[in-house]
N, C-alpha and C. Protein backbone atom coordinates (compact mmCIF):
# COMPACT_ATOMS: atom_id res chain seq x y z
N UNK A 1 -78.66 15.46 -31.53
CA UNK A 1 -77.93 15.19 -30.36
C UNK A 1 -77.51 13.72 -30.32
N UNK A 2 -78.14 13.10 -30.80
CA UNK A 2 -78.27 11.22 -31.04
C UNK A 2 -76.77 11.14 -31.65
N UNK A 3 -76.75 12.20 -32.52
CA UNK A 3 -75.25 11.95 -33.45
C UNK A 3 -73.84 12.20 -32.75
N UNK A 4 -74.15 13.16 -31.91
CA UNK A 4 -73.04 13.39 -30.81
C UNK A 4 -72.85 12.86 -29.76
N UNK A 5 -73.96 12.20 -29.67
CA UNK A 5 -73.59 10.77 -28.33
C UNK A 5 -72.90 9.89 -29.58
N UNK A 6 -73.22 9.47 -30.51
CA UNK A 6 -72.72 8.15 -31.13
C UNK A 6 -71.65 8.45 -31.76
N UNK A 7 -70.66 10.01 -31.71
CA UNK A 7 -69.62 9.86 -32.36
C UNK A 7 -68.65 10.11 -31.10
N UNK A 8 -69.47 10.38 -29.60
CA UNK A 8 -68.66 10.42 -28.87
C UNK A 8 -68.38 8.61 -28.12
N UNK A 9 -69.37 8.29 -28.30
CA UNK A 9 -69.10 6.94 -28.43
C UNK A 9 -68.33 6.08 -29.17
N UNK A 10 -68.00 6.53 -30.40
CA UNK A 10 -67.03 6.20 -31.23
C UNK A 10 -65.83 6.47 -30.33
N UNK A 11 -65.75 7.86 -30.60
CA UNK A 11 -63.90 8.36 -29.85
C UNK A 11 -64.08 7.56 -28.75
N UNK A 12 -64.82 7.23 -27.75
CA UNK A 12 -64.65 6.82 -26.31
C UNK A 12 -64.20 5.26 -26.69
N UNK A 13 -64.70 4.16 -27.84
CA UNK A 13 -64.10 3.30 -28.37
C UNK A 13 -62.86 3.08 -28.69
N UNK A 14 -62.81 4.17 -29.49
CA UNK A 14 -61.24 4.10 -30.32
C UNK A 14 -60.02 4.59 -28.91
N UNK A 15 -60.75 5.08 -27.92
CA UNK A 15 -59.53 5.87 -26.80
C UNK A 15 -59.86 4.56 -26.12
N UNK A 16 -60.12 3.72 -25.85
CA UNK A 16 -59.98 2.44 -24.94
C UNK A 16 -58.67 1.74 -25.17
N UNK A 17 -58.43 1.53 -26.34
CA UNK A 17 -57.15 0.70 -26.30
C UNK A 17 -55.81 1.67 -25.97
N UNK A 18 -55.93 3.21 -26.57
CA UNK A 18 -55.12 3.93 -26.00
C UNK A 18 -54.92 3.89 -24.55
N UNK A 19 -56.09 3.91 -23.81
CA UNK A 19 -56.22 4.53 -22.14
C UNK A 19 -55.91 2.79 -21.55
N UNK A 20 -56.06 1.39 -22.01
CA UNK A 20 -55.17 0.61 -22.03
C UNK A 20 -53.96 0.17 -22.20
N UNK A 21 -53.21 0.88 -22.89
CA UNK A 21 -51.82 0.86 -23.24
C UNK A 21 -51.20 1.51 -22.07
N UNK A 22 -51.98 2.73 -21.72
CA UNK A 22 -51.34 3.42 -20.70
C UNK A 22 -51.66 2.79 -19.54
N UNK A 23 -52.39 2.39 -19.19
CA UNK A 23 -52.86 1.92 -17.70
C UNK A 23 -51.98 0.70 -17.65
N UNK A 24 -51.49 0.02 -18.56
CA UNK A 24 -50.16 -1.38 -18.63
C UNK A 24 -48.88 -0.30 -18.83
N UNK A 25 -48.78 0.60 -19.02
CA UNK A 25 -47.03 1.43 -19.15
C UNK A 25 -47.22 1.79 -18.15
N UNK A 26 -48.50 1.91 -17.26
CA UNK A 26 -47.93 2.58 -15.55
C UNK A 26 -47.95 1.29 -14.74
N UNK A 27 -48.61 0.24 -14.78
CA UNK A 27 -48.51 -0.98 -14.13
C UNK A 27 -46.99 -1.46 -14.08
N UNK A 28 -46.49 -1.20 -15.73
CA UNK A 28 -44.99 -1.38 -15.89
C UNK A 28 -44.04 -0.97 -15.28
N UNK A 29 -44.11 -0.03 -15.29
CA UNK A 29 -43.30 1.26 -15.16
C UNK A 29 -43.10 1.32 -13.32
N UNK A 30 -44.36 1.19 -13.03
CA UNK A 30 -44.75 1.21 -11.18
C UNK A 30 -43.99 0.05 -11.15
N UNK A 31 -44.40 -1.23 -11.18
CA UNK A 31 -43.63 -2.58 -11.05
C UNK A 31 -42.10 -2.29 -11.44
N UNK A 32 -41.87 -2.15 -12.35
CA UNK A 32 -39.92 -1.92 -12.80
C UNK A 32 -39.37 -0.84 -12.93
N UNK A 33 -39.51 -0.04 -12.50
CA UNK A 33 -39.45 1.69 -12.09
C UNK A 33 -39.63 2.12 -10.75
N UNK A 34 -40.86 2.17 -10.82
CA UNK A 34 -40.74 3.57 -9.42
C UNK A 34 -40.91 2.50 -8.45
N UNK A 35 -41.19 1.29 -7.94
CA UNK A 35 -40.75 0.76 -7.00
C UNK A 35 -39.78 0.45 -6.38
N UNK A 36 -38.65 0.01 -7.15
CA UNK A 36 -37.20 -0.12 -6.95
C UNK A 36 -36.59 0.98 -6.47
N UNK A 37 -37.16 2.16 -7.33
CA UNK A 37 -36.48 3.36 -7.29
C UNK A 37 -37.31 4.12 -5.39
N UNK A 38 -38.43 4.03 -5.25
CA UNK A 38 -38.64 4.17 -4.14
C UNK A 38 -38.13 3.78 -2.85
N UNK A 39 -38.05 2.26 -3.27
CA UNK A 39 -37.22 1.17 -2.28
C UNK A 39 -35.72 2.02 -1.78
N UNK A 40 -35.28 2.25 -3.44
CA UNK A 40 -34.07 2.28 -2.96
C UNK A 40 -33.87 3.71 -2.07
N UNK A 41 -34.33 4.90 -2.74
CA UNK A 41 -34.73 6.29 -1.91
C UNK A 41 -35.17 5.69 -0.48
N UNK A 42 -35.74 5.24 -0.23
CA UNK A 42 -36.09 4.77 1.29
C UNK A 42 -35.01 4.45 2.12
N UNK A 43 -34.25 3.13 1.53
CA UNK A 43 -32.93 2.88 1.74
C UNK A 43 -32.04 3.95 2.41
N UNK A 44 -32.07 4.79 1.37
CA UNK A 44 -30.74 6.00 1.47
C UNK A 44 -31.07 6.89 2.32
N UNK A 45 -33.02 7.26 2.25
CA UNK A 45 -33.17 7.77 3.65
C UNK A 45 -32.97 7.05 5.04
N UNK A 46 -33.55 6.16 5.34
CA UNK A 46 -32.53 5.46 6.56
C UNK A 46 -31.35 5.47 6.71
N UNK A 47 -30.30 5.50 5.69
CA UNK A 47 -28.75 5.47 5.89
C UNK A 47 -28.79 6.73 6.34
N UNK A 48 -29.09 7.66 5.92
CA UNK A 48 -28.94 9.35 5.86
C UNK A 48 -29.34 9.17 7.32
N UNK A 49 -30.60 8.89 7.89
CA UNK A 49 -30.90 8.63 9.27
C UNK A 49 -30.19 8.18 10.19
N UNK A 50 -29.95 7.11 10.13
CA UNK A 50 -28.78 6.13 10.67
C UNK A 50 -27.40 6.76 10.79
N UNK A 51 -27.03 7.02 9.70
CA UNK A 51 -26.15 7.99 10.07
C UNK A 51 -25.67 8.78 10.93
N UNK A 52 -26.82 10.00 10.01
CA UNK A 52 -27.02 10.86 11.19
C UNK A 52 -27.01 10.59 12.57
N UNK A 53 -27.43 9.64 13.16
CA UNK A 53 -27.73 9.68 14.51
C UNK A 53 -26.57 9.03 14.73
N UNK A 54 -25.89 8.04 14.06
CA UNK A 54 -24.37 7.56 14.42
C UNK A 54 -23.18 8.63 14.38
N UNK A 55 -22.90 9.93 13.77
CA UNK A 55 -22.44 10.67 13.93
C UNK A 55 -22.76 11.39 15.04
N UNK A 56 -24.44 11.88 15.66
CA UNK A 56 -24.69 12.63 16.63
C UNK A 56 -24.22 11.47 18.03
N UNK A 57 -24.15 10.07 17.45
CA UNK A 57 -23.48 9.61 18.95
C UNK A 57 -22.23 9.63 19.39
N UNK A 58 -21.26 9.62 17.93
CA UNK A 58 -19.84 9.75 18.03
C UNK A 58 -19.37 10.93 18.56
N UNK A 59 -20.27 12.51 18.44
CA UNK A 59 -19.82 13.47 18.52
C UNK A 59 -19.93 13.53 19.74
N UNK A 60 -20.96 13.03 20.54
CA UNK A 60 -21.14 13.15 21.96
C UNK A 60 -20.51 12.25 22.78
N UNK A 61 -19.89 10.92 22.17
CA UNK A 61 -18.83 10.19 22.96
C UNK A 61 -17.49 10.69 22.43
N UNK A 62 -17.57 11.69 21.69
CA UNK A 62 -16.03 12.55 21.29
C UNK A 62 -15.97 13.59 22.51
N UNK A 63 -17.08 14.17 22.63
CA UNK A 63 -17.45 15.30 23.90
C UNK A 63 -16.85 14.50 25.16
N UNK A 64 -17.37 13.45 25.30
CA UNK A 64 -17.54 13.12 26.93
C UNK A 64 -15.59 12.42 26.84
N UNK A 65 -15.07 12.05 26.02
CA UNK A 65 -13.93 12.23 26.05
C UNK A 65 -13.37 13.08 25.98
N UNK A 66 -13.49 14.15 25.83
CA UNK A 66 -12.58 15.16 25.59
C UNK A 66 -12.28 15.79 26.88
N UNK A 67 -14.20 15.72 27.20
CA UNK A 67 -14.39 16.06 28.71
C UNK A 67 -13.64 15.30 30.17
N UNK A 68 -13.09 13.61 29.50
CA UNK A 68 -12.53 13.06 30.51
C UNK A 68 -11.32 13.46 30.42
N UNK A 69 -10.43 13.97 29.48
CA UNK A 69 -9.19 14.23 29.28
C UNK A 69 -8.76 15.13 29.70
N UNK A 70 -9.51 16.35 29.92
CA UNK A 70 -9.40 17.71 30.55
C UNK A 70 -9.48 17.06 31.79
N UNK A 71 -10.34 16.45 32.58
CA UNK A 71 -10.47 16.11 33.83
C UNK A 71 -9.08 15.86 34.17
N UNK A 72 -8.10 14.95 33.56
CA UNK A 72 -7.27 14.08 34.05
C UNK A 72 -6.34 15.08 33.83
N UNK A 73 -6.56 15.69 32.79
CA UNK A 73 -4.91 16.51 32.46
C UNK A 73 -5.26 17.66 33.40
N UNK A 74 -6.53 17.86 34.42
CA UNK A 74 -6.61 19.07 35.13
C UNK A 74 -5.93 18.20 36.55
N UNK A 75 -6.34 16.86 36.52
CA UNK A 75 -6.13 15.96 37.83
C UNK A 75 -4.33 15.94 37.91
N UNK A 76 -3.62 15.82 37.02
CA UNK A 76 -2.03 15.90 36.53
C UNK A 76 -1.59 17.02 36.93
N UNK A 77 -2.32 18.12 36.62
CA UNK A 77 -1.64 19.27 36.82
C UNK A 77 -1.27 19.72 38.20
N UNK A 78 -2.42 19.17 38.92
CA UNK A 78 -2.84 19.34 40.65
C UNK A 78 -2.05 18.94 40.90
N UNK A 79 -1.85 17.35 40.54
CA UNK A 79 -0.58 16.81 41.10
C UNK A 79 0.82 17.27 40.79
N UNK A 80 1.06 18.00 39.81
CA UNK A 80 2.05 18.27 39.70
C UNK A 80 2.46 19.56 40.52
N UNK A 81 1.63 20.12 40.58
CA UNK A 81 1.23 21.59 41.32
C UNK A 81 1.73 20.93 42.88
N UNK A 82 1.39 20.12 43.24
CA UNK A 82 1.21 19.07 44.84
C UNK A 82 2.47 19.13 45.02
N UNK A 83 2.77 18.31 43.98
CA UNK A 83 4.29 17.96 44.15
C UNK A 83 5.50 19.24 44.01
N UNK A 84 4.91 19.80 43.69
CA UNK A 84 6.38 21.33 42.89
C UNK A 84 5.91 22.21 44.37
N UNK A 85 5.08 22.24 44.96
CA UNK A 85 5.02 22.79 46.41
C UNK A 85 5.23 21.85 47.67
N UNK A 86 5.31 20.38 47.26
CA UNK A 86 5.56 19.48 48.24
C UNK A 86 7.34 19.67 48.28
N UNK A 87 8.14 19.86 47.08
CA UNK A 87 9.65 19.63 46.79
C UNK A 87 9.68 21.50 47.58
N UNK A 88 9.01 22.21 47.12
CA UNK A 88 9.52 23.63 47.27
C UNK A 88 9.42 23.79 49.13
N UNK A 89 8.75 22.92 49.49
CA UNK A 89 8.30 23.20 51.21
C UNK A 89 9.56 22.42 51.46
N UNK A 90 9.84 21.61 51.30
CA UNK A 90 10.67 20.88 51.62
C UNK A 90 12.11 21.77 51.54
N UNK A 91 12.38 22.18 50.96
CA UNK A 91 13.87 22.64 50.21
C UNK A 91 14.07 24.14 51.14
N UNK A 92 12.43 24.77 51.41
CA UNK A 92 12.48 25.85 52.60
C UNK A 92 12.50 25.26 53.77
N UNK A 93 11.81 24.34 54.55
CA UNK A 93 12.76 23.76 55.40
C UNK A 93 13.95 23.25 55.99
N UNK A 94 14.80 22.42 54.86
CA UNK A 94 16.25 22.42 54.80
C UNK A 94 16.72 23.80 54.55
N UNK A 95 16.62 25.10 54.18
CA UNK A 95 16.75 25.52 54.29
C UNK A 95 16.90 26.74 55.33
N UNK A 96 15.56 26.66 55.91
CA UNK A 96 15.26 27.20 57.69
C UNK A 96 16.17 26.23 58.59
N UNK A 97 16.19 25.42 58.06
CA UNK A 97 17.22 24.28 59.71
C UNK A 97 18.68 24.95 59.53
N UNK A 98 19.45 24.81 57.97
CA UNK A 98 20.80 25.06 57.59
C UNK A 98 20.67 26.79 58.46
N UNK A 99 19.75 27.49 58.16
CA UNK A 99 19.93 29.10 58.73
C UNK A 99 20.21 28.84 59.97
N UNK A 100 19.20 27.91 60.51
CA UNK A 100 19.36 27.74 62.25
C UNK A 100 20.31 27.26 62.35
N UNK A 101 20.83 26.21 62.37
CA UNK A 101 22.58 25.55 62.60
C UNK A 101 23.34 26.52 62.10
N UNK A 102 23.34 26.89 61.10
CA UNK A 102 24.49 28.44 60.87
C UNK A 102 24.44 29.28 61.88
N UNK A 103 23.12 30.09 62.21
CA UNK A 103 22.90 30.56 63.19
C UNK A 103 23.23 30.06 65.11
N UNK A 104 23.51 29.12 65.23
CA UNK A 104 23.80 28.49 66.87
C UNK A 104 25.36 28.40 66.43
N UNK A 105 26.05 28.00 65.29
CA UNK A 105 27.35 28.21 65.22
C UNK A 105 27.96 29.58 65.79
N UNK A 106 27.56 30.31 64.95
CA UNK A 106 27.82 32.15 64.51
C UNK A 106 27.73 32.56 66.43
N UNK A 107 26.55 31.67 66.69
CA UNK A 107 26.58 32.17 68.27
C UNK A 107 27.57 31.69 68.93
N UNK A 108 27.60 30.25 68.84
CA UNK A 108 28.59 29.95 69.35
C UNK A 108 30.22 30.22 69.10
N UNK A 109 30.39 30.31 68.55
CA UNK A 109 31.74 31.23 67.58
C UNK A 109 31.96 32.40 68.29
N UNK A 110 31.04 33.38 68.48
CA UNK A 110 30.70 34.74 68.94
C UNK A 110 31.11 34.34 70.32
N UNK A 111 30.40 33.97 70.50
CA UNK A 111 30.42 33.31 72.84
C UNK A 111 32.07 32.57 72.79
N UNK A 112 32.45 32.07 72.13
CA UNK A 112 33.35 31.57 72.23
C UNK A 112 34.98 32.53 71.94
N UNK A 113 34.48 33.51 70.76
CA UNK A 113 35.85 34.39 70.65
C UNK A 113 35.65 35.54 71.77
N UNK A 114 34.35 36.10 72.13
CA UNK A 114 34.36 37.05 73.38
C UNK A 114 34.88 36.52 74.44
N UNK A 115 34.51 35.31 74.83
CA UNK A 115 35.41 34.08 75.79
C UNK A 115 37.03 34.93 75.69
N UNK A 116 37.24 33.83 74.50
CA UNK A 116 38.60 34.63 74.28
C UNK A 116 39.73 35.62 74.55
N UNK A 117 38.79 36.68 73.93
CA UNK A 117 39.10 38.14 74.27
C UNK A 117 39.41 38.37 75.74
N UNK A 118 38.16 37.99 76.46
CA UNK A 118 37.87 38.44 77.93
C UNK A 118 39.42 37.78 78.65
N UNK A 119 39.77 36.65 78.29
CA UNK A 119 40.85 35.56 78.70
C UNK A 119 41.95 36.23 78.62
N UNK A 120 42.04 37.10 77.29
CA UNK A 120 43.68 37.45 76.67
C UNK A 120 43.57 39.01 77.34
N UNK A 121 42.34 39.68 77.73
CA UNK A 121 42.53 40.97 78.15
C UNK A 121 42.93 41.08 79.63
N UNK A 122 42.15 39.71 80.20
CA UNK A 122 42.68 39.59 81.63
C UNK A 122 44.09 39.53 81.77
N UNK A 123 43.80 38.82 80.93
CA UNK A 123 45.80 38.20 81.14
C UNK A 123 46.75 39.12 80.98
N UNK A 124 46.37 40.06 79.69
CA UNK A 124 47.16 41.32 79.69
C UNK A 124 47.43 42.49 80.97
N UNK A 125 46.17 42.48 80.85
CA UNK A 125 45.60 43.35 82.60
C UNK A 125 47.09 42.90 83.80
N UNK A 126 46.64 41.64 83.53
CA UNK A 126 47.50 41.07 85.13
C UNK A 126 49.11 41.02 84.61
N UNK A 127 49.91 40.83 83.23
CA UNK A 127 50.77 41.22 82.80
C UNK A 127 51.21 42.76 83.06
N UNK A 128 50.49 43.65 82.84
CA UNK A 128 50.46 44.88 82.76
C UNK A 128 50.94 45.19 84.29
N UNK A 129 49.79 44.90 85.04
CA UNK A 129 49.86 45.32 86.39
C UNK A 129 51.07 44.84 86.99
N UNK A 130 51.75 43.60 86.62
CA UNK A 130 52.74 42.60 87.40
C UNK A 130 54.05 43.63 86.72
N UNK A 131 54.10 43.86 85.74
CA UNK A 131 54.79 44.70 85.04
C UNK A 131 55.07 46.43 85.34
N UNK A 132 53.85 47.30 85.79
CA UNK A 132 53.82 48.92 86.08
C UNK A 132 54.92 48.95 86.98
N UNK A 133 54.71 48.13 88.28
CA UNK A 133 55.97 48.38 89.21
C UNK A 133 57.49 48.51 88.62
N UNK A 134 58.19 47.70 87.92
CA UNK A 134 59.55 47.31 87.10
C UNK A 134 59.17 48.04 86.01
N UNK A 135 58.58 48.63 84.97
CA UNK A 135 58.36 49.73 84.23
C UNK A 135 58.49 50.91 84.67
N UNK A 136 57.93 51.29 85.70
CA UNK A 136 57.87 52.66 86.67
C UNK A 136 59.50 52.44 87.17
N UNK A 137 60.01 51.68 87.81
CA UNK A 137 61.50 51.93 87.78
C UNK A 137 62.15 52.37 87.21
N UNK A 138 62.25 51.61 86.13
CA UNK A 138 62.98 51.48 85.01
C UNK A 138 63.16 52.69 84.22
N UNK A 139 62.01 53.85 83.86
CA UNK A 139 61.72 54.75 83.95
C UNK A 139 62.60 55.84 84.52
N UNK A 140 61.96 56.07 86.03
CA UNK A 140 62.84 56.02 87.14
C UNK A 140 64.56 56.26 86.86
N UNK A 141 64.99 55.30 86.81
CA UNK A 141 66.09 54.80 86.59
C UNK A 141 66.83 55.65 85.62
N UNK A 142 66.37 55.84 84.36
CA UNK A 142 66.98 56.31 83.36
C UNK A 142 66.78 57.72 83.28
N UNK A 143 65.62 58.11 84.01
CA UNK A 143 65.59 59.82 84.00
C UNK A 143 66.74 59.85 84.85
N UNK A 144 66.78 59.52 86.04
CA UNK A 144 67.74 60.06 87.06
C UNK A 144 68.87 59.52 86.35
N UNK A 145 69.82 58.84 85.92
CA UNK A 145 71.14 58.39 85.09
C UNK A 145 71.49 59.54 84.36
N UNK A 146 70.49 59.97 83.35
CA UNK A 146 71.32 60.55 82.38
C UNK A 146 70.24 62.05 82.60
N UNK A 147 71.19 63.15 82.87
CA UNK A 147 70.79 64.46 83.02
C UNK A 147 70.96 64.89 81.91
N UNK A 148 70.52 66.09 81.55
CA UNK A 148 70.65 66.68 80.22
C UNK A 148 71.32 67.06 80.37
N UNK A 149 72.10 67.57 78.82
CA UNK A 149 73.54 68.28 79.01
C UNK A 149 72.67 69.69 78.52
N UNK A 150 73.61 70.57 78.96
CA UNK A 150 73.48 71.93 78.30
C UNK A 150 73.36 72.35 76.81
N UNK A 151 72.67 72.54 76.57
CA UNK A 151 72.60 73.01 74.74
C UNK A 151 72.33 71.41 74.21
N UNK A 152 72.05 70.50 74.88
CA UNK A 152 71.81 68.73 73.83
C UNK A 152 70.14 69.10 74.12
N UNK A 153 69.40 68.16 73.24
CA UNK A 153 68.22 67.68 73.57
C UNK A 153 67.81 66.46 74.40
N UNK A 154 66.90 66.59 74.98
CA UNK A 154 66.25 65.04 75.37
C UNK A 154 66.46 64.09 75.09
N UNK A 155 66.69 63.95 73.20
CA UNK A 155 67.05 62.99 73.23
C UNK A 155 68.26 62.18 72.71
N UNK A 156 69.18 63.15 73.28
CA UNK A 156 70.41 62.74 73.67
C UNK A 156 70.76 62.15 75.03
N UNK A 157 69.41 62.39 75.95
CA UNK A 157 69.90 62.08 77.39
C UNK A 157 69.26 60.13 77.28
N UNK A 158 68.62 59.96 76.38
CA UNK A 158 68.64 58.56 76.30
C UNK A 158 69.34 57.47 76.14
């Protein structure tokens, strides 16, 4: 057994400078390798972070604009809505007044040609009447003048 401790003692000799070489290629390697390279992965995770959260703020001050724009273009519309029923009320009022002044004309027009009428029928009336007497003569007059002849008509006796 003496011999297998002392040849494992050997190999455990001869593997020292090996298991030294390596323990300086990872000292190396850690120092000018994977530190840098960690560093820099770290780096890129914060950007990736940073980012991220600079995009999740843009998207939500893209939101709250979008959201003010609808507001305003809903606030525009009202007003325009305001106004296209403020012009349309308006234009039915000038319109209701023009009916009414058409309307007190048409009356008055009306009151005024029945006026008229009533004026020119009187007048006829009292023409007429001033007239039946000297018509009724006249009448009169010409039956008794001219008698019928025998075998003529009537209106030959005119």
């Amino acid at each position: 057994m003496q011999e297998i401790v002392q040849q494992l003692g050997e190999l455990f000799l001869q593997a020292v400078p090996t298991v030294l070489i390596v323990l300086a290629f990872y000292l190396i390697l850690r120092a000018l390798f994977f530190k840098p390279l960690l560093s820099v992965m770290a780096e890129r995770d914060a950007r990736t972070v940073g980012a991220r959260k600079a995009a999740t703020e843009a998207e939500a001050a893209a939101a709250e604009k979008v959201k003010q724009y609808q507001e305003a273009l809903k606030k525009a519309r009202a007003q325009v809505y305001a106004e296209q029923e403020a012009a349309r009320k308006k234009v039915l009022d000038e319109r209701a007044a023009l009916l009414k002044e058409s309307r007190v004309k048409a009356t008055a027009e009306v009151a005024a040609a029945k006026e008229r009428v009533a004026r020119e029928l009187a007048e006829a009336l009292r023409e007429l009447k001033s007239s039946v007497g000297q018509l009724a003569m006249e009448i009169a007059r010409r039956v008794l003048q001219a008698s019928p002849r025998p075998g003529g008509s009537a209106r030959d006796a005119r």
